[in-house]
Every structure is written in C-alpha cells, then in structure tokens.
C-alpha atoms as a PDB file:
ATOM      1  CA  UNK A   1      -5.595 -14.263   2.984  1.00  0.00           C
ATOM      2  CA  UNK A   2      -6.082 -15.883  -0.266  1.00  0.00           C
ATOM      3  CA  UNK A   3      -2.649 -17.530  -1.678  1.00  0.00           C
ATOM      4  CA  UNK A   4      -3.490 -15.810  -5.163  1.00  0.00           C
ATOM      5  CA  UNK A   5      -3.581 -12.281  -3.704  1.00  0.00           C
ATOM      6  CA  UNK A   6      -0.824 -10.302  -4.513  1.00  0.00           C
ATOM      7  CA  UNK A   7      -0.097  -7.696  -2.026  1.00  0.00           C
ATOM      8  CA  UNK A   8       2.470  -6.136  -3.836  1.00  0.00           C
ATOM      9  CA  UNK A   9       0.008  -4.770  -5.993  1.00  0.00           C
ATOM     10  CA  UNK A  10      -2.046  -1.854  -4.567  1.00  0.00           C
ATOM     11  CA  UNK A  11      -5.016  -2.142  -6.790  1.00  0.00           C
ATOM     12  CA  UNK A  12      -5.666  -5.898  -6.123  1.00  0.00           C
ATOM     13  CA  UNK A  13      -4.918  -5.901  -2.452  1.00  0.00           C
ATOM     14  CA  UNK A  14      -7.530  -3.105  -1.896  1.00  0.00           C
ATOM     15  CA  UNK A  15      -9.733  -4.920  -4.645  1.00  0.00           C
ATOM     16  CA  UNK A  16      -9.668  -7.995  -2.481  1.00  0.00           C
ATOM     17  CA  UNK A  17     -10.070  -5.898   1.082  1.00  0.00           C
ATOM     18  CA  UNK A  18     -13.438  -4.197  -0.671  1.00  0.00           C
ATOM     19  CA  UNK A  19     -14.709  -7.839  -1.726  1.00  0.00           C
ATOM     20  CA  UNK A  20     -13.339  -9.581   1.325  1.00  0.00           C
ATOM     21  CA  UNK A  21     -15.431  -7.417   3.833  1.00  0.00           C
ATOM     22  CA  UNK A  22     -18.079  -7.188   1.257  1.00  0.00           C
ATOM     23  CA  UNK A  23     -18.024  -3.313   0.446  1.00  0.00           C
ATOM     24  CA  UNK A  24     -17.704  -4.676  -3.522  1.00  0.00           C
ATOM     25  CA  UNK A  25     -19.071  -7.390  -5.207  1.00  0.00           C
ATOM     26  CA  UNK A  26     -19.052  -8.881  -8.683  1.00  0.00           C
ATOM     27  CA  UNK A  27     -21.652  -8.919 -10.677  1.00  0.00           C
ATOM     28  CA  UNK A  28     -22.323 -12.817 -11.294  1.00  0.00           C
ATOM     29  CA  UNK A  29     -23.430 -12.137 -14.958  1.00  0.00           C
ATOM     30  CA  UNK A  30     -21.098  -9.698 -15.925  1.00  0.00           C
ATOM     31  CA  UNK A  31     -17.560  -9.934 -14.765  1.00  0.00           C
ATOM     32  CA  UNK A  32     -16.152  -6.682 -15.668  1.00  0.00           C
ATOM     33  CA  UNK A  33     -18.683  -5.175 -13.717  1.00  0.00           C
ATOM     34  CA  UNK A  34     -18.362  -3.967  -9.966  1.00  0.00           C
ATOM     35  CA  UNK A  35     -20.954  -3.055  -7.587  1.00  0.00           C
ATOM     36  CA  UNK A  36     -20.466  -0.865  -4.880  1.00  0.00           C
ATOM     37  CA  UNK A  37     -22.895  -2.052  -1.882  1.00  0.00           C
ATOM     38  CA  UNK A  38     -23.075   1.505  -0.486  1.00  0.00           C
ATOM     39  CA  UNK A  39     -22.457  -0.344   3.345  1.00  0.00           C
ATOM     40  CA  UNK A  40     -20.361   2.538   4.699  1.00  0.00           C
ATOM     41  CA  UNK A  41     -19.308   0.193   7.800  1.00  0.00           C
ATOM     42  CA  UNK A  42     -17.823  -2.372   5.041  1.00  0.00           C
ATOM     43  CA  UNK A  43     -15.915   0.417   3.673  1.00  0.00           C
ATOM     44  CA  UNK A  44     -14.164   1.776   6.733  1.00  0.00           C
ATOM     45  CA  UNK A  45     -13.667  -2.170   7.386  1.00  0.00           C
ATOM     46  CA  UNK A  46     -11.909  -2.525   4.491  1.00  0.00           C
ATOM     47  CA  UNK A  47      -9.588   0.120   5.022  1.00  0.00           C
ATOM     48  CA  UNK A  48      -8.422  -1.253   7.961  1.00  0.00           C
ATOM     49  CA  UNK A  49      -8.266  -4.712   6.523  1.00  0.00           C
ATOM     50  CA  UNK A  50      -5.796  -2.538   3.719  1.00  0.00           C
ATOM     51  CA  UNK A  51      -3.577  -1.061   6.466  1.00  0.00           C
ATOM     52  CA  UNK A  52      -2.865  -4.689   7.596  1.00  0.00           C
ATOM     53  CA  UNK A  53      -2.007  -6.141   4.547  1.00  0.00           C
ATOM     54  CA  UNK A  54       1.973  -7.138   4.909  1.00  0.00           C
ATOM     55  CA  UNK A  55       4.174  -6.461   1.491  1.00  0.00           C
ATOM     56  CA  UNK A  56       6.932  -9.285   0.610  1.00  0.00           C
ATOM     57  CA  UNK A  57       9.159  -6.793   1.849  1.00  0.00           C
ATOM     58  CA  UNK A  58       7.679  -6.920   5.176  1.00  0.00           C
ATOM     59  CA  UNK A  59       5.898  -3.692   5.129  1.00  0.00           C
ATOM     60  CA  UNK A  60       2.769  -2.115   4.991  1.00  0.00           C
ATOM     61  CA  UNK A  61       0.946   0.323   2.529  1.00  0.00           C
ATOM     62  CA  UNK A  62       1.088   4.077   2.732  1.00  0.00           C
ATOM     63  CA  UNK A  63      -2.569   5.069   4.216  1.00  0.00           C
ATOM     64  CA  UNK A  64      -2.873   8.006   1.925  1.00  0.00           C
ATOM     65  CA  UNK A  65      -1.767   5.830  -1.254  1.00  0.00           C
ATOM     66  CA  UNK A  66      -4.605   3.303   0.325  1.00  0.00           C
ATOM     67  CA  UNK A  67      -7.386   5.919   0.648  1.00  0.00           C
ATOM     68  CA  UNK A  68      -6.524   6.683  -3.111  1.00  0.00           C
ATOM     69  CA  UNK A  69      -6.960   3.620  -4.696  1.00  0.00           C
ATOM     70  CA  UNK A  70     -10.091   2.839  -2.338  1.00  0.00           C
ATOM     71  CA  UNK A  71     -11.382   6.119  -3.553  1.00  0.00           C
ATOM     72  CA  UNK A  72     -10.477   5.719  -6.990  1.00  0.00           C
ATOM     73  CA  UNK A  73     -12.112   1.642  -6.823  1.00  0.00           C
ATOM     74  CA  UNK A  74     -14.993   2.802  -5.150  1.00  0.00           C
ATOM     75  CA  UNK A  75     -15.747   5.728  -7.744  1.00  0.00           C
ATOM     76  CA  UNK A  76     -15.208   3.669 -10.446  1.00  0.00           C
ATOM     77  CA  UNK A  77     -17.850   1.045  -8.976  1.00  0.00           C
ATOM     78  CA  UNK A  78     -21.677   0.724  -9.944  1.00  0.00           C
ATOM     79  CA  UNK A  79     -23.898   2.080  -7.491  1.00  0.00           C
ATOM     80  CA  UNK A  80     -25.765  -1.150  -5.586  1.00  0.00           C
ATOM     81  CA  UNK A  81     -26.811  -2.593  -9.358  1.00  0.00           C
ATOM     82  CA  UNK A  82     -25.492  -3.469 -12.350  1.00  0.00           C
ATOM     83  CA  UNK A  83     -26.049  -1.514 -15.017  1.00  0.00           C
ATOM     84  CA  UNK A  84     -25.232  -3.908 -17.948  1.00  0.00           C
ATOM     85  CA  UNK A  85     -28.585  -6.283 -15.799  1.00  0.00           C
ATOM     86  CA  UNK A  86     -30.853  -2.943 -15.056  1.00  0.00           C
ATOM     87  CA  UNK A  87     -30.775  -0.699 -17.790  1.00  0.00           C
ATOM     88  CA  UNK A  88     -32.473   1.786 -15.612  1.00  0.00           C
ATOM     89  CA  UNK A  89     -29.412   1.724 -13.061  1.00  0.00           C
ATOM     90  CA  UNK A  90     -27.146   3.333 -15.720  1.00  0.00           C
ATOM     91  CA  UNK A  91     -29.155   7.062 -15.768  1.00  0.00           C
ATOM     92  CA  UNK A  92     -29.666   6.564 -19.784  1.00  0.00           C
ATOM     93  CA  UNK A  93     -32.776   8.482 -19.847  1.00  0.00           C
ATOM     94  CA  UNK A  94     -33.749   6.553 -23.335  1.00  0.00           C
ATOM     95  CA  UNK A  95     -33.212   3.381 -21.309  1.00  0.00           C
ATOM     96  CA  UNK A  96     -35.500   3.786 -18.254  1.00  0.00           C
ATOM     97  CA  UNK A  97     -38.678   2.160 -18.247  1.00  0.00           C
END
C-alpha cells in the first residue's frame, strides 16, 4: 500500500481500493472529477481489497460501513466520461451535440 494512504480514514482507504483495482479513475484534465469505469469485477475487487485494509489500531473496517462509502463513492462518480471534457456525458439537453 501506498505510505500516503491513510487507512484510518474510510473515505480515502476505499478511494484508493476503487483507484488501486481500477474501478475509479481521475480524470487527467480535471482533478475534482471521478470516473466510474462501470467494470463490475473491479468493483467487487475493490471491496475485498477494503476488507483487508489493517487500521493503526490493528483492525479492520466494518463491511457494512465499507459497502456505504463504496456506494456512496461510486454514486457520486461520473459514469465512464467526464463530463467537464464531454459536454454530452453530463445529460444537459442544451449541451448535446
């Protein structure tokens, strides 16, 4: 694992399991913005990479506080583009072409 991953922190350990096993990516122009790959197999993988994940305190994450916050990250992604580069990927009817 990464030495700057903090897995006392739910939302970054399961941000770094969805970009680790490539479920999520970053969008290389737009920072802010993540993409959701829609690879269900990366997902599950993901999850499991979550479960592993050892706190300071020597123990592991809750699975239903993990299937939250990978619920909750993988709502709140873009689906497979970003919107911010493809106007027509946000549903803004006056923006498709």
């Amino acid at each position: 694992m990464l030495a700057d991953i903090h897995t006392d922190d739910l939302t970054a350990a399961v941000r770094y399991a969805l970009e680790s096993t490539r479920a999520t990516t970053v969008c290389p122009f737009h920072r802010d913005v993540i993409i959701r790959i829609g690879d269900d197999a990366a997902e599950s993988h993901a999850f499991e990479r979550a479960k592993r994940m050892v706190r300071p305190d020597g123990t592991n994450w809750e699975k239903e506080a993990l299937r939250t916050e990978l619920g909750h990250q993988l709502g709140a992604a873009a689906d497979g583009r970003c919107p911010k580069c493809d106007p027509a990927a946000s549903g803004h009817p006056a923006r498709r072409g």
